[in-house]
C-alpha atoms as a PDB file:
ATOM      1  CA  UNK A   1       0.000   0.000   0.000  1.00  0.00           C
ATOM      2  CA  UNK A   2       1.868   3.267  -0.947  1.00  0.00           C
ATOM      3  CA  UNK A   3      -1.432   5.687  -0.179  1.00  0.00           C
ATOM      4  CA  UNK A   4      -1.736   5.836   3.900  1.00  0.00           C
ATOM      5  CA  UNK A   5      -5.013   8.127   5.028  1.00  0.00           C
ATOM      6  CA  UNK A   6      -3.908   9.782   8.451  1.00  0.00           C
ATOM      7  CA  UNK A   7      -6.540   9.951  11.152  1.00  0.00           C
ATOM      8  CA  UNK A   8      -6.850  13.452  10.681  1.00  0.00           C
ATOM      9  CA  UNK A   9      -7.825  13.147   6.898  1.00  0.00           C
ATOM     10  CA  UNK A  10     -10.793  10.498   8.231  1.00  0.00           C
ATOM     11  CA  UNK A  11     -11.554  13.196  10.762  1.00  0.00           C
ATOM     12  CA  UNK A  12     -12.030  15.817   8.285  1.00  0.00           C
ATOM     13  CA  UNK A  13     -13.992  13.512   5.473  1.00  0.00           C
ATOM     14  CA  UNK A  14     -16.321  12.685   8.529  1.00  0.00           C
ATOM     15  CA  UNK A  15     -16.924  16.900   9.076  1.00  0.00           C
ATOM     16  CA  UNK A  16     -17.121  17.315   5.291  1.00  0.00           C
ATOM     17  CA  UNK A  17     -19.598  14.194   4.969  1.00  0.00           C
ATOM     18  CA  UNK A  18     -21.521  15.030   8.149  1.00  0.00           C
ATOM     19  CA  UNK A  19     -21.225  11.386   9.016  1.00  0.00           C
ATOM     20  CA  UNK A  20     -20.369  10.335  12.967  1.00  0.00           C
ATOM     21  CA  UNK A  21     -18.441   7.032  12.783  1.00  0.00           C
ATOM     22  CA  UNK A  22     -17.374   5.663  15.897  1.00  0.00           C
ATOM     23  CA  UNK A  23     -14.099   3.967  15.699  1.00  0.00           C
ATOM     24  CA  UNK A  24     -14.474   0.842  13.863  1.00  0.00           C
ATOM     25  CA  UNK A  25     -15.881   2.643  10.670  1.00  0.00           C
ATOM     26  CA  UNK A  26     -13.424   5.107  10.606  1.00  0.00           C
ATOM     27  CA  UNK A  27     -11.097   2.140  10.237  1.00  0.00           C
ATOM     28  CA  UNK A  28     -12.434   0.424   7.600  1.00  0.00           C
ATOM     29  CA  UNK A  29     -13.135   3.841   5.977  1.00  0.00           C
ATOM     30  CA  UNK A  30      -9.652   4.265   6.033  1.00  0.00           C
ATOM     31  CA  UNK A  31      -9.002   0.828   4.535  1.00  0.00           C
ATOM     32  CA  UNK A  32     -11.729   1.672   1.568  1.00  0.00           C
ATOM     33  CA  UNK A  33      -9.935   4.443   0.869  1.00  0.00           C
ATOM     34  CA  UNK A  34      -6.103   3.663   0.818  1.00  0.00           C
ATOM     35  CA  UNK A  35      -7.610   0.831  -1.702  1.00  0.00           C
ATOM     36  CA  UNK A  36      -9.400   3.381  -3.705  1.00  0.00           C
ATOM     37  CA  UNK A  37      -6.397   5.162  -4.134  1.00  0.00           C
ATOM     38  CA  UNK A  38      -4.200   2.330  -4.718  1.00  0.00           C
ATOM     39  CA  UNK A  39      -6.231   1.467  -7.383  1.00  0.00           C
ATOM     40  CA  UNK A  40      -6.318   4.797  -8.881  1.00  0.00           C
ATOM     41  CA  UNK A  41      -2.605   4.755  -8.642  1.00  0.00           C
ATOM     42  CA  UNK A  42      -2.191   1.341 -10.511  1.00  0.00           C
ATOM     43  CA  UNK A  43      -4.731   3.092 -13.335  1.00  0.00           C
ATOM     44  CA  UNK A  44      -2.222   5.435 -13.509  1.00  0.00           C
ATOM     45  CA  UNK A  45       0.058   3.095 -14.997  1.00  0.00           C
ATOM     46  CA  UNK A  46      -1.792   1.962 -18.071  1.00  0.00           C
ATOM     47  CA  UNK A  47      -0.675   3.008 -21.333  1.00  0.00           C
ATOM     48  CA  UNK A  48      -2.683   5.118 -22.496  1.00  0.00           C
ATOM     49  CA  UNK A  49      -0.533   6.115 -25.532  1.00  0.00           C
ATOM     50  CA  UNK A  50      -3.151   6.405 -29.089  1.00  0.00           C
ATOM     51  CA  UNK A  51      -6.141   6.631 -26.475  1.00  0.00           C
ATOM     52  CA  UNK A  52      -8.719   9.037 -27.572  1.00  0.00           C
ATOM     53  CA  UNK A  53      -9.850  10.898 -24.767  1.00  0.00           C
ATOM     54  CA  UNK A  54     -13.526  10.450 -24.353  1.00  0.00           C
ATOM     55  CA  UNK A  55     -16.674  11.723 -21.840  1.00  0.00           C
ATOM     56  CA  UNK A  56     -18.471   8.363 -22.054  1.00  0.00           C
ATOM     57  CA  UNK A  57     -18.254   4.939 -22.617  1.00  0.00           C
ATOM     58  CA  UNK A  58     -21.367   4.645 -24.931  1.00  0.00           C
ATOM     59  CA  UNK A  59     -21.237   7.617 -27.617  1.00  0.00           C
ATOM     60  CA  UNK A  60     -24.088  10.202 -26.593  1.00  0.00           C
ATOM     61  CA  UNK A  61     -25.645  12.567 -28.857  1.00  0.00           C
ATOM     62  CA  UNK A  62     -28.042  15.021 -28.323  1.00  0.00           C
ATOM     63  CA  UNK A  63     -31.556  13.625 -27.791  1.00  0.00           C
ATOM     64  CA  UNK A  64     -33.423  16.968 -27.865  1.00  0.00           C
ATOM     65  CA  UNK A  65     -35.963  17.710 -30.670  1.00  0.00           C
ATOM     66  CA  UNK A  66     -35.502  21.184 -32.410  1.00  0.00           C
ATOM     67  CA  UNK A  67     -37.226  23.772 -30.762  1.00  0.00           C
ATOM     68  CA  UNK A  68     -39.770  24.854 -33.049  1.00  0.00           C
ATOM     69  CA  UNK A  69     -43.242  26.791 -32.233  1.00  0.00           C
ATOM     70  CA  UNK A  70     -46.163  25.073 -32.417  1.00  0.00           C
ATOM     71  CA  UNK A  71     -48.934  27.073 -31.080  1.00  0.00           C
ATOM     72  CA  UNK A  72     -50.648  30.164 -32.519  1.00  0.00           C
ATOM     73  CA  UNK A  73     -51.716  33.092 -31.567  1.00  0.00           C
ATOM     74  CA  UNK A  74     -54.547  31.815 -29.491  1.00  0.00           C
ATOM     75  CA  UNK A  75     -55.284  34.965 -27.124  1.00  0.00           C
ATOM     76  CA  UNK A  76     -58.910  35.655 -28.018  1.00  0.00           C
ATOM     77  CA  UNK A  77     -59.203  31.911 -27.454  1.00  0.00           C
ATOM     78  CA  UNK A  78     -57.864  32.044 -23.988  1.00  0.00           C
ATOM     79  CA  UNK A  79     -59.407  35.582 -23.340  1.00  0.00           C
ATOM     80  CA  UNK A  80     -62.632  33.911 -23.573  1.00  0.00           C
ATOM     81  CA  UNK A  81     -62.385  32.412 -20.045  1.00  0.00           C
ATOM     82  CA  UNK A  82     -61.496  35.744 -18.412  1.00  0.00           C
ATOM     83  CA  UNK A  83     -64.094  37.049 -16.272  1.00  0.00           C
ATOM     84  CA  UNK A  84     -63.577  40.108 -17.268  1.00  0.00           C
ATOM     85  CA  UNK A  85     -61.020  41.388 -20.348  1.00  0.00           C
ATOM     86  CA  UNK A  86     -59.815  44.798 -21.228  1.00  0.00           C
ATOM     87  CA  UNK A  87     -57.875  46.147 -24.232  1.00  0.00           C
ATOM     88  CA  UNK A  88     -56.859  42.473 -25.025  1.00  0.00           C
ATOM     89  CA  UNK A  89     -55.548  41.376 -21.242  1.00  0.00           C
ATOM     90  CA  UNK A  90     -57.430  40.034 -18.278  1.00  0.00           C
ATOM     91  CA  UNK A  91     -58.584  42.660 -15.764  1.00  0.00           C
ATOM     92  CA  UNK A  92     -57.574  41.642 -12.029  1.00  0.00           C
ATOM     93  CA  UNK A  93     -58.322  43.429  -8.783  1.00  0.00           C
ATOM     94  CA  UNK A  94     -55.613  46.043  -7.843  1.00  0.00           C
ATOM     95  CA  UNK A  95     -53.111  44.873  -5.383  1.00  0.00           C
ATOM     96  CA  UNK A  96     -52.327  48.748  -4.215  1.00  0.00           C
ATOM     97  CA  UNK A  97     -52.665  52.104  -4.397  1.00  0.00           C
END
């Protein structure tokens, strides 16, 4: 194991985590993450060389349809279930002075 996690690191990933772990998960905390970072080390060694870098394993495109209008001008349509309509708006009560 070349990565060692202090105490103090497990200390301060608890505060940043708001998680209380009594003694025996900080532990094995500490054991989960020296491995994690082991393994990120031996990652590290891969060649990589002719690699193109990429965002995702699957290729993604975008999924979105255009954005095109597809309603009309519908406001007599909608004024029609105004109580009460003035100069093409709805007329509400006044809020203040």
């Amino acid at each position: 194991m070349a990565n060692v996690i202090s105490d103090e690191t497990i200390e301060y990933v608890g505060i940043l985590s708001k998680l209380k772990l009594d003694d025996e998960r900080k532990e094995q905390a500490k054991k989960d993450l020296e491995e994690m970072l082991d393994y990120i080390d031996q990652l590290g060694e891969l060649d990589t060389e002719g690699v193109e870098p990429m965002s995702h394993v699957h290729p993604v495109s975008n999924r979105f349809r255009e954005d095109v209008v597809t309603n009309s001008d519908e406001r007599d349509k909608i004024l029609k279930n105004a109580p009460e309509e003035r100069d093409g708006a709805f007329v509400v009560p006044r809020t203040f002075d």
